[in-house]
C-alpha atoms as a PDB file:
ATOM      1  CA  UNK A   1       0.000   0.000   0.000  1.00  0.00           C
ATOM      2  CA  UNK A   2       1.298   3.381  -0.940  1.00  0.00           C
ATOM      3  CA  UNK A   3       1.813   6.519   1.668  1.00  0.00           C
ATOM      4  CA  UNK A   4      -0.970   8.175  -0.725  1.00  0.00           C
ATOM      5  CA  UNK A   5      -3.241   5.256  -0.937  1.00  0.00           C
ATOM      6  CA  UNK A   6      -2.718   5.243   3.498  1.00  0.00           C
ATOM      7  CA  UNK A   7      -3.856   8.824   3.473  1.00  0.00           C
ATOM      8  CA  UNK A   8      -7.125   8.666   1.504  1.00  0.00           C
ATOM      9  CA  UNK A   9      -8.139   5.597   3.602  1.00  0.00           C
ATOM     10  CA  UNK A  10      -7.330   7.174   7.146  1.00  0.00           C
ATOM     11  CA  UNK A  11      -9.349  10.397   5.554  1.00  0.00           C
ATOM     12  CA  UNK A  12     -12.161   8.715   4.131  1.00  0.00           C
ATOM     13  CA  UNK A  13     -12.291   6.395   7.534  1.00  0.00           C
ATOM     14  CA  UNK A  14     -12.449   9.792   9.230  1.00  0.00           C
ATOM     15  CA  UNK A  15     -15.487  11.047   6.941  1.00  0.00           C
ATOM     16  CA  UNK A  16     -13.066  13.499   5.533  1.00  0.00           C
ATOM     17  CA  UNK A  17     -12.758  14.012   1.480  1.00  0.00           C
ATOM     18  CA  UNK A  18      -9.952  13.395   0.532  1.00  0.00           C
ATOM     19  CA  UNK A  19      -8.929  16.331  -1.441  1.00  0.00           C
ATOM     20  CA  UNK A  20     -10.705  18.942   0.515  1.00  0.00           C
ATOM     21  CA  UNK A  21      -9.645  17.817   3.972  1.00  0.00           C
ATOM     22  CA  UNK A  22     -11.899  19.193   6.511  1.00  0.00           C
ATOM     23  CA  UNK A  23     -13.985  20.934   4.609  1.00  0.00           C
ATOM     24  CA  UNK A  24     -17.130  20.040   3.336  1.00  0.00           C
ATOM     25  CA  UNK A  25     -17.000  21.650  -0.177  1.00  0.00           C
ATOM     26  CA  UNK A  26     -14.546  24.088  -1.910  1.00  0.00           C
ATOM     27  CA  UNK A  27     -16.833  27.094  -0.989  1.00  0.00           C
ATOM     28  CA  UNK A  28     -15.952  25.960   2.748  1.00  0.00           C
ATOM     29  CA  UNK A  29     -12.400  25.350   1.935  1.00  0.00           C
ATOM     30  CA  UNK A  30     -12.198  28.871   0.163  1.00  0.00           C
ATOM     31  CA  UNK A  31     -14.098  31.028   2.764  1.00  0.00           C
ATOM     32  CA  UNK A  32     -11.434  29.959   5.621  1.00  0.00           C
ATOM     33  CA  UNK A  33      -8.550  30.212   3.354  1.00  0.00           C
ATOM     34  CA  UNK A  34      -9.427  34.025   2.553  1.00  0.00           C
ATOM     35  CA  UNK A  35     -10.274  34.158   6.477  1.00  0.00           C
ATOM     36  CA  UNK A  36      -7.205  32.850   7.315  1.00  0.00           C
ATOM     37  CA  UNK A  37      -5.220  35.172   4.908  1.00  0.00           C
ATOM     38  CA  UNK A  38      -7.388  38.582   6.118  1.00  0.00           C
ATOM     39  CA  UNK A  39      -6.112  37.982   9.488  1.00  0.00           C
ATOM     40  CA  UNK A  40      -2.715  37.728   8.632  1.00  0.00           C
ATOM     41  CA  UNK A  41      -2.577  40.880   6.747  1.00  0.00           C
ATOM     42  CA  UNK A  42      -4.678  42.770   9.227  1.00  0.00           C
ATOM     43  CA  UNK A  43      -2.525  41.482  11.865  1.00  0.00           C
ATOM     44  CA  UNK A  44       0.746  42.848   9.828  1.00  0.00           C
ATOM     45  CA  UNK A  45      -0.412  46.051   9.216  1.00  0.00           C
ATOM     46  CA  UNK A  46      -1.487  46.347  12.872  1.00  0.00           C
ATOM     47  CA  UNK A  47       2.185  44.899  13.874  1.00  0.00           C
ATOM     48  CA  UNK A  48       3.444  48.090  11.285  1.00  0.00           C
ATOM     49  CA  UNK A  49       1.165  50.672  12.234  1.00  0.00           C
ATOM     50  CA  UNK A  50       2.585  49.519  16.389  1.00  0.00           C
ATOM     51  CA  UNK A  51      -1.419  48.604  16.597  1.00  0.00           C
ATOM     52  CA  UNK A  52      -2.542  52.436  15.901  1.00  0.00           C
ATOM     53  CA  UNK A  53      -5.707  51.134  14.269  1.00  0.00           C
ATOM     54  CA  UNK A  54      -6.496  54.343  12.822  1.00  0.00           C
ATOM     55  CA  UNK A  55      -2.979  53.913  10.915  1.00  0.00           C
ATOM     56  CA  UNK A  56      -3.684  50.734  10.061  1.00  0.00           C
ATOM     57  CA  UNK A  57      -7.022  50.935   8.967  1.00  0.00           C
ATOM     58  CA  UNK A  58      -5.801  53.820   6.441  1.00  0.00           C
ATOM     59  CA  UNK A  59      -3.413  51.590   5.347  1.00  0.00           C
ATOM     60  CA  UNK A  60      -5.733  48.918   4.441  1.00  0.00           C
ATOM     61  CA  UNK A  61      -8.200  51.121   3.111  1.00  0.00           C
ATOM     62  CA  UNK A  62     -10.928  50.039   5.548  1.00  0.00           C
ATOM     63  CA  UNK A  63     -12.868  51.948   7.730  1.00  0.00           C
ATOM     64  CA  UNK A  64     -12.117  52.442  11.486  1.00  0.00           C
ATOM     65  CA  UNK A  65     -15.025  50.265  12.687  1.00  0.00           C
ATOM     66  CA  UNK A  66     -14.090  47.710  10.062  1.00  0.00           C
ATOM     67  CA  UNK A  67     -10.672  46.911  11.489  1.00  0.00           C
ATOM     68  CA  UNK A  68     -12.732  47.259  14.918  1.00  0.00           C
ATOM     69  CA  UNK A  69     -14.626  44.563  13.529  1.00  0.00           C
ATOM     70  CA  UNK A  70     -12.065  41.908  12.080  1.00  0.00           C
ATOM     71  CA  UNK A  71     -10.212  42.459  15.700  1.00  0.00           C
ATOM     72  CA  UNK A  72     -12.694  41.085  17.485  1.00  0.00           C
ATOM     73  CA  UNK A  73     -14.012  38.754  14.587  1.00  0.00           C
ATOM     74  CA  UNK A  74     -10.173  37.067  14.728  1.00  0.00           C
ATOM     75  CA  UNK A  75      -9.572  37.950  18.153  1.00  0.00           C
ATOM     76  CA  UNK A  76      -6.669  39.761  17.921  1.00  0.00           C
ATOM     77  CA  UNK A  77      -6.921  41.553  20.585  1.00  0.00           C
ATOM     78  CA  UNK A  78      -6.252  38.792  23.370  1.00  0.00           C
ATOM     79  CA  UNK A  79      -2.391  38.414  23.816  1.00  0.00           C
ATOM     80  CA  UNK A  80      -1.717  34.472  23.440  1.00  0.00           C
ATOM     81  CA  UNK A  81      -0.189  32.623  26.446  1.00  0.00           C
END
């Protein structure tokens, strides 16, 4: 049996697909991938702005209470342990 064959039967044993993972169906697998990559850039503009989020939110061209919003949406705000 082949490492790739191994893989699709552990996923598929799981209830996983096999190509999407996790993810129900490429729409899933798209909406957290553009999640996942919105945080990171909000979170690098708020690590170059030294978290002014007016400066940061200028820089992204988003509104105030956007940037407000995607804080809290991603929790940025909490400082990890």
């Amino acid at each position: 049996m082949t490492l790739d064959q191994t893989v699709k039967d552990t996923t598929t044993e799981r209830g996983l697909n096999p190509v999407l993972g996790k993810y129900a169906s490429l729409t899933e697998a798209l909406k957290a991938a553009e999640e996942l990559t919105e945080k990171d850039i909000i979170q690098g503009a708020l690590n170059y702005c030294l978290w002014n989020r007016k400066k940061a939110a200028k820089q992204l061209g988003i509104s105030y209470s956007t940037i407000h919003r995607r804080i809290q949406k991603y929790r940025l705000d909490t400082i990890p342990n």
